[in-house]
PDB file of N, CA and C in Angstrom:
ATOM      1  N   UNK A   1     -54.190  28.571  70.808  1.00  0.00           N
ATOM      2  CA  UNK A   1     -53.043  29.446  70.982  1.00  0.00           C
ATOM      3  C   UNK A   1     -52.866  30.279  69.700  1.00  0.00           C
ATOM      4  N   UNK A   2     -52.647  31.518  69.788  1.00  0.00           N
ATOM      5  CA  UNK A   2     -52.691  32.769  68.517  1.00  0.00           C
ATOM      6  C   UNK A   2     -51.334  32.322  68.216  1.00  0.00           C
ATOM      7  N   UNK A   3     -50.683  33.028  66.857  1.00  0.00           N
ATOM      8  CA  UNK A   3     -49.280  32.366  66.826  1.00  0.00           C
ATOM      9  C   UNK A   3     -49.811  33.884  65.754  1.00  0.00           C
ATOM     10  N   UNK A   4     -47.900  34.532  65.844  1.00  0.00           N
ATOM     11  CA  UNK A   4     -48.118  35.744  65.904  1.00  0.00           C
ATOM     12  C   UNK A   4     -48.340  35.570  63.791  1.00  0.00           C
ATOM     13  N   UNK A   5     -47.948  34.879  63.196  1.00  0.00           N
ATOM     14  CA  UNK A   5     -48.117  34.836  62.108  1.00  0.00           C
ATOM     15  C   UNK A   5     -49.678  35.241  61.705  1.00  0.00           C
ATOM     16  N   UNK A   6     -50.315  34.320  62.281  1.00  0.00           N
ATOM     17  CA  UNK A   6     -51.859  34.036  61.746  1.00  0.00           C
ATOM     18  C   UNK A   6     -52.067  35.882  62.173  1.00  0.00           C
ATOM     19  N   UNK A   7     -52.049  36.677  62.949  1.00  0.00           N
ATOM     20  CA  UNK A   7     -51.822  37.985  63.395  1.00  0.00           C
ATOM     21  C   UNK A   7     -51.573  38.403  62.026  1.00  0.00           C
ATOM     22  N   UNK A   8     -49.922  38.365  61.231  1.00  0.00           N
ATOM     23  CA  UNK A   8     -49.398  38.985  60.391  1.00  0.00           C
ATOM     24  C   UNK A   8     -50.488  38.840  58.982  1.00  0.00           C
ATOM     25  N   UNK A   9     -51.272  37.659  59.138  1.00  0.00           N
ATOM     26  CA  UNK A   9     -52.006  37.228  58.006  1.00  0.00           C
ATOM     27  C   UNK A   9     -53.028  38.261  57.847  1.00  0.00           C
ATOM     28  N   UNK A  10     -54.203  37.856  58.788  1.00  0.00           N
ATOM     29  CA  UNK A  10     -55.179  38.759  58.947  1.00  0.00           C
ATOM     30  C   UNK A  10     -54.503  40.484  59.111  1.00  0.00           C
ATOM     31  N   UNK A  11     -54.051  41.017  58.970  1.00  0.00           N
ATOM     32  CA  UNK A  11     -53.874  43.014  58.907  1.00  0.00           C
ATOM     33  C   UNK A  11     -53.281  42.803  57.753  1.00  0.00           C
ATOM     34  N   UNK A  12     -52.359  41.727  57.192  1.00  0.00           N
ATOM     35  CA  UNK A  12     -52.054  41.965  55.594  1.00  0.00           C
ATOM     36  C   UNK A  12     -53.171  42.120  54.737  1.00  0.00           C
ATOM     37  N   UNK A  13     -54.280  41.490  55.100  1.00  0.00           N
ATOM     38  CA  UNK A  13     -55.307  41.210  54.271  1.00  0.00           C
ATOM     39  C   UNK A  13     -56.180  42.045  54.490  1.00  0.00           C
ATOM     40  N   UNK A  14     -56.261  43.170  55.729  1.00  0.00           N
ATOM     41  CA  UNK A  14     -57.559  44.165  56.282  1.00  0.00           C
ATOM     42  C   UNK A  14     -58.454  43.624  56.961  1.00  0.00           C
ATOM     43  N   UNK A  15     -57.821  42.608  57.728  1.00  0.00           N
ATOM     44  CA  UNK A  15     -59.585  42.031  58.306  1.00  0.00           C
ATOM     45  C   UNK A  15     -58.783  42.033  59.652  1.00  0.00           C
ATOM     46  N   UNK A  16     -59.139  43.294  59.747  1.00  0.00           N
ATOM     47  CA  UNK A  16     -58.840  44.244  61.329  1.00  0.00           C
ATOM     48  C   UNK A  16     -60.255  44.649  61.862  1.00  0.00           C
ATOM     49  N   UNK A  17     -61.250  44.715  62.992  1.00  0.00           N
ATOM     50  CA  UNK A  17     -61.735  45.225  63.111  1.00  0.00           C
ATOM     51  C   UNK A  17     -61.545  46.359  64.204  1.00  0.00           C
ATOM     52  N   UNK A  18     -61.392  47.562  64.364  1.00  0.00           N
ATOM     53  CA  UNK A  18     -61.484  48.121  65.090  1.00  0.00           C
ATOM     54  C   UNK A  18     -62.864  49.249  65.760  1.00  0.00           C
ATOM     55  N   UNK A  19     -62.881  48.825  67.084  1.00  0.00           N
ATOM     56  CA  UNK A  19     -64.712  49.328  67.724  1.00  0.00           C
ATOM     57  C   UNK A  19     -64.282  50.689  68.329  1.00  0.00           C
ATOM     58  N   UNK A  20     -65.401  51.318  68.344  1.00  0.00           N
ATOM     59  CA  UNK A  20     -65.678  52.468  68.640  1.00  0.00           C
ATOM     60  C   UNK A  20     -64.775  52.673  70.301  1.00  0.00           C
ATOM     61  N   UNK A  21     -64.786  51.667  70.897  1.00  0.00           N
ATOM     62  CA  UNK A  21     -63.928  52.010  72.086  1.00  0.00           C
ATOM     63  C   UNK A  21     -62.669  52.052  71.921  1.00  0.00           C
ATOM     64  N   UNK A  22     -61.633  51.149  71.172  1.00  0.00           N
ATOM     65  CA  UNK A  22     -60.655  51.264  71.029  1.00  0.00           C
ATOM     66  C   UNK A  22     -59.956  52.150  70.376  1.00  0.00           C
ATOM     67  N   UNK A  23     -61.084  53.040  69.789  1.00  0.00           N
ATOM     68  CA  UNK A  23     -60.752  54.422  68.656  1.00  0.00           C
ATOM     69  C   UNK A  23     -60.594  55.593  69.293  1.00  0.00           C
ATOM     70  N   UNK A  24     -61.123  55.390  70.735  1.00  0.00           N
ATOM     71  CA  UNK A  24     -61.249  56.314  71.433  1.00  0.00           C
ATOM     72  C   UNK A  24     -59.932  56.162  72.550  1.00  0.00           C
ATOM     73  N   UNK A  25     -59.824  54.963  73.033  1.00  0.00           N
ATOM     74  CA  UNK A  25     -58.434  54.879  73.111  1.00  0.00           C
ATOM     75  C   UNK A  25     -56.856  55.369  72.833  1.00  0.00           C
ATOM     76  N   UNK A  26     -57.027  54.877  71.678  1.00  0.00           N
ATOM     77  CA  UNK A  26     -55.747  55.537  70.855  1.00  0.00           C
ATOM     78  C   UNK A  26     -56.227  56.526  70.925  1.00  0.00           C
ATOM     79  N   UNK A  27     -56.959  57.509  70.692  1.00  0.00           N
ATOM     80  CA  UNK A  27     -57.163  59.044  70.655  1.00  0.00           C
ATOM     81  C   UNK A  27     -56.400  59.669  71.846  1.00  0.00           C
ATOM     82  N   UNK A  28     -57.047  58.601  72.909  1.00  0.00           N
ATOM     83  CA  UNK A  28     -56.331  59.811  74.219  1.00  0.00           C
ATOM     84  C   UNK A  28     -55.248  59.352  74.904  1.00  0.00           C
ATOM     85  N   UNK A  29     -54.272  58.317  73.908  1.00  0.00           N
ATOM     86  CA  UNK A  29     -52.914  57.947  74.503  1.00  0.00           C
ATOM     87  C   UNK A  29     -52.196  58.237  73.195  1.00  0.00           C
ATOM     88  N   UNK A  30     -52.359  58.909  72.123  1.00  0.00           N
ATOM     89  CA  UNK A  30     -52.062  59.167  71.056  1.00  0.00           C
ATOM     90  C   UNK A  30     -50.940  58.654  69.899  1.00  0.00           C
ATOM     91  N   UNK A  31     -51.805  57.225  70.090  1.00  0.00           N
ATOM     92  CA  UNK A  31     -51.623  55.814  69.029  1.00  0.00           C
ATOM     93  C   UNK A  31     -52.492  56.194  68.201  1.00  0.00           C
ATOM     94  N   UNK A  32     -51.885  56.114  66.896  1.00  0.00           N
ATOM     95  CA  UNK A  32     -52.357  55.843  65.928  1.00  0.00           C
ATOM     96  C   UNK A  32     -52.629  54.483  64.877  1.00  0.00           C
ATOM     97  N   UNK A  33     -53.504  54.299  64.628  1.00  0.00           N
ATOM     98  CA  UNK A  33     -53.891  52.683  64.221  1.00  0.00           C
ATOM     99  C   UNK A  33     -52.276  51.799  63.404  1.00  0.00           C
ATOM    100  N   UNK A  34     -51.830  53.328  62.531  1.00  0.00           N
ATOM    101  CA  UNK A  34     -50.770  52.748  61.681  1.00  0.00           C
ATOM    102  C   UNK A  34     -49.439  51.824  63.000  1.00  0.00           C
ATOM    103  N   UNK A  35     -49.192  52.698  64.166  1.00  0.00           N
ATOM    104  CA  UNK A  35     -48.888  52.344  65.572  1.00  0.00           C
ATOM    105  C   UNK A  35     -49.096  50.587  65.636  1.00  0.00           C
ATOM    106  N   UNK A  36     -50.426  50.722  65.534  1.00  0.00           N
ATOM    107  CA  UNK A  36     -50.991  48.982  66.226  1.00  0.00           C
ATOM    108  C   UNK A  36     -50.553  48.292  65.413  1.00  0.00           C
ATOM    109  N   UNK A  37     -50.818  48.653  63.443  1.00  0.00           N
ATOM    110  CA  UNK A  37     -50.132  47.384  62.746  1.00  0.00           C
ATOM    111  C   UNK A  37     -48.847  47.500  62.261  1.00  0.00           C
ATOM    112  N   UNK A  38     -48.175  48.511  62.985  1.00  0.00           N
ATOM    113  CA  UNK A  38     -46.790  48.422  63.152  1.00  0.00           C
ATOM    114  C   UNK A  38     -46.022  47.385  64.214  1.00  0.00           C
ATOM    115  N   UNK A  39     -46.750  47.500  65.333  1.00  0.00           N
ATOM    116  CA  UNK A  39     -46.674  46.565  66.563  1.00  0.00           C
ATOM    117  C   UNK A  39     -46.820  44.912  66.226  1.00  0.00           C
ATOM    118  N   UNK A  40     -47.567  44.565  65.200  1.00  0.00           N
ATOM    119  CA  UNK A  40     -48.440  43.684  65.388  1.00  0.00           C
ATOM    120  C   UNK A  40     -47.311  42.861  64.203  1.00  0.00           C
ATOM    121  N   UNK A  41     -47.103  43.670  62.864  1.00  0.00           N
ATOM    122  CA  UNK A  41     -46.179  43.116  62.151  1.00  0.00           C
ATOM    123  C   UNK A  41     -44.438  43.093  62.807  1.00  0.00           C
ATOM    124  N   UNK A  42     -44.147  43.938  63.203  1.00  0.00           N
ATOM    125  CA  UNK A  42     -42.575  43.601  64.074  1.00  0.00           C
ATOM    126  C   UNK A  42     -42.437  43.088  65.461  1.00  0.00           C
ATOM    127  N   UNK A  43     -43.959  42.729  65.642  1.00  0.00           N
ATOM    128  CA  UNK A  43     -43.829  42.763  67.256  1.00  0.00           C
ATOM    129  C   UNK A  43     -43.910  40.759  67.471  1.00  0.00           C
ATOM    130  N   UNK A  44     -43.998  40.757  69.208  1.00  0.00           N
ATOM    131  CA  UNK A  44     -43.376  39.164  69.313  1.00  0.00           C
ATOM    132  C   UNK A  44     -44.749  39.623  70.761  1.00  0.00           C
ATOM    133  N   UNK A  45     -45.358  37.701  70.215  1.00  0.00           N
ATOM    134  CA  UNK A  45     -46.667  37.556  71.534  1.00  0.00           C
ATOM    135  C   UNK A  45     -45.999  37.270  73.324  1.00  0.00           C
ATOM    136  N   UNK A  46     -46.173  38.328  73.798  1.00  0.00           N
ATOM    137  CA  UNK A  46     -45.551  37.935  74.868  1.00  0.00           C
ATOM    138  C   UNK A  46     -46.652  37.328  76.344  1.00  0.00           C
ATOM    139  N   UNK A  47     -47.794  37.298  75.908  1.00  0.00           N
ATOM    140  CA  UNK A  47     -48.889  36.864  76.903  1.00  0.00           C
ATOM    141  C   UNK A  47     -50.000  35.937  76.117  1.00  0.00           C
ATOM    142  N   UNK A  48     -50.558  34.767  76.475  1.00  0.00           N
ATOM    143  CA  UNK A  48     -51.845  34.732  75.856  1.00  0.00           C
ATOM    144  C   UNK A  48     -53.323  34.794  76.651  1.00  0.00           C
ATOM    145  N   UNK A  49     -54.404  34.946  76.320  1.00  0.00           N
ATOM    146  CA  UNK A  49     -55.205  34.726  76.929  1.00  0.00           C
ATOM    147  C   UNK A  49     -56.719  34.067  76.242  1.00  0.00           C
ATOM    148  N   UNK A  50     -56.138  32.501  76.401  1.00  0.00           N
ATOM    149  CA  UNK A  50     -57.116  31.778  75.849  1.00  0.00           C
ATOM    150  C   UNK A  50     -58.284  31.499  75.919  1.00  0.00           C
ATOM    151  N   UNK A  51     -58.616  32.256  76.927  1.00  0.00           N
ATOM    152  CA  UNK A  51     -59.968  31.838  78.532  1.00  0.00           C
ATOM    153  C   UNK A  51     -60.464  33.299  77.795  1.00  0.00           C
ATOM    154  N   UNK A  52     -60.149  34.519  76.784  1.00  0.00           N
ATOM    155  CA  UNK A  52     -61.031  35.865  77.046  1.00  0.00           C
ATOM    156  C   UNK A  52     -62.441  35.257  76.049  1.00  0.00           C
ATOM    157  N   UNK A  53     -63.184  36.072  76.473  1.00  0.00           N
ATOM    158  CA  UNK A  53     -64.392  35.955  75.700  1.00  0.00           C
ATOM    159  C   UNK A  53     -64.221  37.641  74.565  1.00  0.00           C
ATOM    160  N   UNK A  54     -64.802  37.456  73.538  1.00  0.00           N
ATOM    161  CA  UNK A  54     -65.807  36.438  73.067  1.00  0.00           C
ATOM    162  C   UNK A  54     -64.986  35.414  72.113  1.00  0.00           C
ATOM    163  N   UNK A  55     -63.298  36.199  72.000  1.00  0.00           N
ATOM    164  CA  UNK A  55     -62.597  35.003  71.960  1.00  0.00           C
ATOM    165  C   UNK A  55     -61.107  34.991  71.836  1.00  0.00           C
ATOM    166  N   UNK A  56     -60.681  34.106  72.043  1.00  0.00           N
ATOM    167  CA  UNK A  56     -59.252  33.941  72.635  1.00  0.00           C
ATOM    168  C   UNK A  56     -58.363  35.589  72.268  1.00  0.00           C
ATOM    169  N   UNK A  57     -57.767  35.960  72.673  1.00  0.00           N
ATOM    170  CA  UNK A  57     -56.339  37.670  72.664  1.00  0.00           C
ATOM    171  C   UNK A  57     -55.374  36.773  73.082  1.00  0.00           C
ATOM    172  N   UNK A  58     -54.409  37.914  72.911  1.00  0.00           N
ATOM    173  CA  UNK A  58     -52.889  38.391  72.856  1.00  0.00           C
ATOM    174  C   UNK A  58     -52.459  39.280  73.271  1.00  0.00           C
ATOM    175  N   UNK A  59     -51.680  39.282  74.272  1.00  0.00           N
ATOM    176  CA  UNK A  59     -50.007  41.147  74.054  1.00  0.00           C
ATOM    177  C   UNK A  59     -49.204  41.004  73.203  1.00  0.00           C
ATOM    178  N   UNK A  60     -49.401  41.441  72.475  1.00  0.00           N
ATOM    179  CA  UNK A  60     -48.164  42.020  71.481  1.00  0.00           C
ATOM    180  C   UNK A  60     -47.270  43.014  72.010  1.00  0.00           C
ATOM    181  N   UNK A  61     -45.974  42.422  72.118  1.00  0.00           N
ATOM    182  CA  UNK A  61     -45.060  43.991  72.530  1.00  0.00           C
ATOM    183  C   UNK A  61     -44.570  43.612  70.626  1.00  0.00           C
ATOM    184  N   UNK A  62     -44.185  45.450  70.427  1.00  0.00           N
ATOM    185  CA  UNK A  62     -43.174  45.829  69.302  1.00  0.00           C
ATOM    186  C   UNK A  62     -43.474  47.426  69.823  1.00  0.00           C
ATOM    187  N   UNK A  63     -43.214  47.630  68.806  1.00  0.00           N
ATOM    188  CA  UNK A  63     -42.871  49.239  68.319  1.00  0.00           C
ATOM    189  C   UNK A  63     -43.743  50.014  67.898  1.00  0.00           C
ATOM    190  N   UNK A  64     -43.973  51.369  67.858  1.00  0.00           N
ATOM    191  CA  UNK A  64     -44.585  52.205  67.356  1.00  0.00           C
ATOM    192  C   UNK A  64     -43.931  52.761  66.150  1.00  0.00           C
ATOM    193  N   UNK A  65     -44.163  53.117  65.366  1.00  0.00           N
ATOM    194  CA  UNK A  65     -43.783  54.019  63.558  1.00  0.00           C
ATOM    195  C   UNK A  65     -42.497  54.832  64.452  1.00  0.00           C
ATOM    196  N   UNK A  66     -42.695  55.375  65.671  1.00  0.00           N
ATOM    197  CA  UNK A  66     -41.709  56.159  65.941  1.00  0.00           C
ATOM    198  C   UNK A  66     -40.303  55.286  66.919  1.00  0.00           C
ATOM    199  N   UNK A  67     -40.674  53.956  66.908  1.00  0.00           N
ATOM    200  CA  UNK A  67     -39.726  53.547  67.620  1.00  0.00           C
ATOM    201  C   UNK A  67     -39.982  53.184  69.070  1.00  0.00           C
ATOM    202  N   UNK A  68     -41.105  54.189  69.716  1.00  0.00           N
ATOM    203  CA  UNK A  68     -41.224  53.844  71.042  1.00  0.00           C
ATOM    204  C   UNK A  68     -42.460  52.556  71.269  1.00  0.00           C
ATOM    205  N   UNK A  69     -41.700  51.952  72.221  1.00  0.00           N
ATOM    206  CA  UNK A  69     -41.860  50.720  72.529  1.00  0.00           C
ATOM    207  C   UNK A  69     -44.101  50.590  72.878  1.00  0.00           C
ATOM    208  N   UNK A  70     -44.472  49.460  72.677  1.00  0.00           N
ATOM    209  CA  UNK A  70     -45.606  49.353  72.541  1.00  0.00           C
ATOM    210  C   UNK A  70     -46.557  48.217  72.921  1.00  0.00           C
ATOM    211  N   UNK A  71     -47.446  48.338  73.515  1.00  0.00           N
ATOM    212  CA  UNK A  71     -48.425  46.662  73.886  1.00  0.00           C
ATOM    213  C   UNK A  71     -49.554  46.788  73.404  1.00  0.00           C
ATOM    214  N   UNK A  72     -50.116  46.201  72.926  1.00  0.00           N
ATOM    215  CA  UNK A  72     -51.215  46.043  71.756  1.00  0.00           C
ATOM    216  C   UNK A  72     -52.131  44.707  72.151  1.00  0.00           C
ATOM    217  N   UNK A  73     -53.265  44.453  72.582  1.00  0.00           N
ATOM    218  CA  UNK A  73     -54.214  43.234  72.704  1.00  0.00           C
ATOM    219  C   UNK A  73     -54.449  43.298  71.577  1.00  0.00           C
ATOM    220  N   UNK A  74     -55.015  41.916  70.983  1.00  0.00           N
ATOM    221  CA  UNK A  74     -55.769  41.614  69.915  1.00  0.00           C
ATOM    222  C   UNK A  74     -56.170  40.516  69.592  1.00  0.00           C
ATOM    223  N   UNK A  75     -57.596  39.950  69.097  1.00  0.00           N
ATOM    224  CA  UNK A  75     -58.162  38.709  69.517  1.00  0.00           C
ATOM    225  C   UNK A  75     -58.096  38.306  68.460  1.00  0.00           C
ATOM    226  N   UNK A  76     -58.524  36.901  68.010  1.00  0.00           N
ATOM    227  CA  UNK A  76     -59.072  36.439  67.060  1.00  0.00           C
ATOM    228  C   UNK A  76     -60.100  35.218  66.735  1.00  0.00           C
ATOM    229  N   UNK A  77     -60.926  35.897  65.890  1.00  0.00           N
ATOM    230  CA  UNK A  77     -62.134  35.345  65.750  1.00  0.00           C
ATOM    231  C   UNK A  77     -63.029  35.910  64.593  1.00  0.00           C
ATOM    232  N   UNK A  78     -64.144  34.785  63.685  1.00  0.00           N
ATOM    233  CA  UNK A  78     -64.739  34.695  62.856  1.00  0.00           C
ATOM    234  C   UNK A  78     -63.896  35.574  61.558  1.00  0.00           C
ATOM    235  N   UNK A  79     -62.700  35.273  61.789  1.00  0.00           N
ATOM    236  CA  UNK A  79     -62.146  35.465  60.628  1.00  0.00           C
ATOM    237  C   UNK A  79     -61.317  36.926  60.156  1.00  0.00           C
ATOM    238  N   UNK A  80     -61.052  37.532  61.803  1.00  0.00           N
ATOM    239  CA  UNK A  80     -60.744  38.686  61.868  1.00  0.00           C
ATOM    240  C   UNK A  80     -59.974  39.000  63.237  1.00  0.00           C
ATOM    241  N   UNK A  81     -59.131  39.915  62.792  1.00  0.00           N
ATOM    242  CA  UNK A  81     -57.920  40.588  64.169  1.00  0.00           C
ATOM    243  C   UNK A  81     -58.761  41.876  64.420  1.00  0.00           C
ATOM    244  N   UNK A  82     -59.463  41.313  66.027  1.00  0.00           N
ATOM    245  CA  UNK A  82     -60.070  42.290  66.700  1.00  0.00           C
ATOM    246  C   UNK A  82     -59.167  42.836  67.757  1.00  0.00           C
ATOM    247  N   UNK A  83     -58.827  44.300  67.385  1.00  0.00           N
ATOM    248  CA  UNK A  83     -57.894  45.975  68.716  1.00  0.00           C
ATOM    249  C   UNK A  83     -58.552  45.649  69.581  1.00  0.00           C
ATOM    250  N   UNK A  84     -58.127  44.950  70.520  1.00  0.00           N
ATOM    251  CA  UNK A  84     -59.145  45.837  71.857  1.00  0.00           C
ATOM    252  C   UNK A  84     -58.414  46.727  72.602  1.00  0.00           C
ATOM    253  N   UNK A  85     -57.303  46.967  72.755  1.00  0.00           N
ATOM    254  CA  UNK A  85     -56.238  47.866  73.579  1.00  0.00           C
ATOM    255  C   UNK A  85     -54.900  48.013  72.749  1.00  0.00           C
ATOM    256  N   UNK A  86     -54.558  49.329  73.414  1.00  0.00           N
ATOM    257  CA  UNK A  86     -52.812  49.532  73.089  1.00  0.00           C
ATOM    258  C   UNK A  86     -52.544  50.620  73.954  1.00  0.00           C
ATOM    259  N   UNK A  87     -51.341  50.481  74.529  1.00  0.00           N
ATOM    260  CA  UNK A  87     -51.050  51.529  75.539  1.00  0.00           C
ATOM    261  C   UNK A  87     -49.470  50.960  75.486  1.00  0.00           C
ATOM    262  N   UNK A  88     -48.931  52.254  75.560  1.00  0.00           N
ATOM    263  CA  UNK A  88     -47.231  52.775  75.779  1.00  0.00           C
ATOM    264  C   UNK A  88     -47.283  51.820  77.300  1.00  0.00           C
ATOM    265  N   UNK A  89     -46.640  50.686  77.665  1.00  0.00           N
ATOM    266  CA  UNK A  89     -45.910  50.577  79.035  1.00  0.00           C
ATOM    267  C   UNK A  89     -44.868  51.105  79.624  1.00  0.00           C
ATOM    268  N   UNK A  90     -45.666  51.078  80.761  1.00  0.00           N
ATOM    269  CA  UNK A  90     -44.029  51.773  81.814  1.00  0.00           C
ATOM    270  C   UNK A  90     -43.961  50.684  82.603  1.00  0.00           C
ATOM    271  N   UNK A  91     -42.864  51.202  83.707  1.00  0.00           N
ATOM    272  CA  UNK A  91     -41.959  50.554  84.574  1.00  0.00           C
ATOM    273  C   UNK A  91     -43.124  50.145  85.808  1.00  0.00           C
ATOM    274  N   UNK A  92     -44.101  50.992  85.807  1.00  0.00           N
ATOM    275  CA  UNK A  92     -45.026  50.651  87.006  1.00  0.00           C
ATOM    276  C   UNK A  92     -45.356  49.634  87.180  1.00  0.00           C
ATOM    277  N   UNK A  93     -46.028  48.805  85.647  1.00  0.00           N
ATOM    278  CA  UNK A  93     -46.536  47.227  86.193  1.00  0.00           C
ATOM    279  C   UNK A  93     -45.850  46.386  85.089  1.00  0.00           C
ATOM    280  N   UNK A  94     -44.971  46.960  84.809  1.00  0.00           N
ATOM    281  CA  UNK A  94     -43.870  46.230  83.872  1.00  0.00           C
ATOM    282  C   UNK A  94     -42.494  46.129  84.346  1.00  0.00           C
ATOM    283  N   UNK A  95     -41.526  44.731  84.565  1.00  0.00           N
ATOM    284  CA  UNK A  95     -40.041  45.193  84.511  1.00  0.00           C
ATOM    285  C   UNK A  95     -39.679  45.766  83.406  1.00  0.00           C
ATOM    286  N   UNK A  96     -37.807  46.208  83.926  1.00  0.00           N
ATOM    287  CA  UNK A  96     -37.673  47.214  82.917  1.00  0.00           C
ATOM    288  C   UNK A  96     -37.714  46.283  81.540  1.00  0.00           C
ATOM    289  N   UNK A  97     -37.726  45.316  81.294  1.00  0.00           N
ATOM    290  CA  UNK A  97     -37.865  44.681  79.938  1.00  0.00           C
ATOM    291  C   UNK A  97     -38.947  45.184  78.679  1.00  0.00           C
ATOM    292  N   UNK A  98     -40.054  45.477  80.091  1.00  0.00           N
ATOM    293  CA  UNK A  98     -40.981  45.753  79.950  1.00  0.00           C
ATOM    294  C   UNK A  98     -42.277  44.214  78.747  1.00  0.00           C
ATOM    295  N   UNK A  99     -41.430  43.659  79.396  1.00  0.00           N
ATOM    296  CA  UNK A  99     -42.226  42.300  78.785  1.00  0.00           C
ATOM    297  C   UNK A  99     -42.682  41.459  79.712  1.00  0.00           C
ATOM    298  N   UNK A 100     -42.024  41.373  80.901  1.00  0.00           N
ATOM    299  CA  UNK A 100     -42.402  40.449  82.220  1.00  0.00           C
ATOM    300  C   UNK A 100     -43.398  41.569  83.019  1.00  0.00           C
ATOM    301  N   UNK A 101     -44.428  41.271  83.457  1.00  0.00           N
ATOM    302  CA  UNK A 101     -45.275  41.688  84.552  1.00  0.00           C
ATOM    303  C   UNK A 101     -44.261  41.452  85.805  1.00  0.00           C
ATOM    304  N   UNK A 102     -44.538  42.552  86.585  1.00  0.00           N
ATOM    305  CA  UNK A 102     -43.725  42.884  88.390  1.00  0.00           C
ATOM    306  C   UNK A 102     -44.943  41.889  88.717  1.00  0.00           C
ATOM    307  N   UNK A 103     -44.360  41.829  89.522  1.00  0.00           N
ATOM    308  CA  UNK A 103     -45.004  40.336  90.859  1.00  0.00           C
ATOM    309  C   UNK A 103     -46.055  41.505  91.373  1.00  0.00           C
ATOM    310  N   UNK A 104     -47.108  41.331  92.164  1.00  0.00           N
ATOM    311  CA  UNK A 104     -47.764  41.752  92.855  1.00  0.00           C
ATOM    312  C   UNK A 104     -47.469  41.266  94.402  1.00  0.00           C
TER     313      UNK A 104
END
């Protein structure tokens, strides 16, 4: 289980990795990285997923630099907080909390 500290540890220290897909990401939802470790330091784990390969993630909801609200994946492993996603949620597959997933 990630515990959002060990999170706060690793980006204090730079051992972020971020991949060529997730760069491209934020590009075209227009997050900026400072965005993710803004999220990541004010933000609270609201999902886990212990079962992902190649190894265990997280949702992070917090904030963006500008305030608007934010979800951020991020794994950890060999000694580093790996981005794999961040995207602004809406109401579509979020309640309005925007922390609980709508039922399917």
């Amino acid at each position: 289980m990630i515990i959002i500290e060990d999170l706060h540890k690793l980006c204090s220290n730079k051992k972020v990795k971020w991949t060529t897909h997730i760069v491209k990401r934020l590009q075209e939802r227009g997050i900026e990285p400072s965005d993710v470790k803004n999220c990541i330091f004010n933000g609270e784990i609201i999902e886990q997923y212990p079962e992902d390969y190649p190894f265990p993630s997280c949702l992070v909801y917090g904030t963006a630099l500008s305030g608007k609200l934010i979800h951020t994946v991020a794994g950890m492993g060999d000694g580093y907080l790996w981005v794999i996603t961040a995207y602004f949620p809406t109401t579509e597959k979020w309640n309005d909390d925007l922390k609980t997933r709508k039922e399917i």
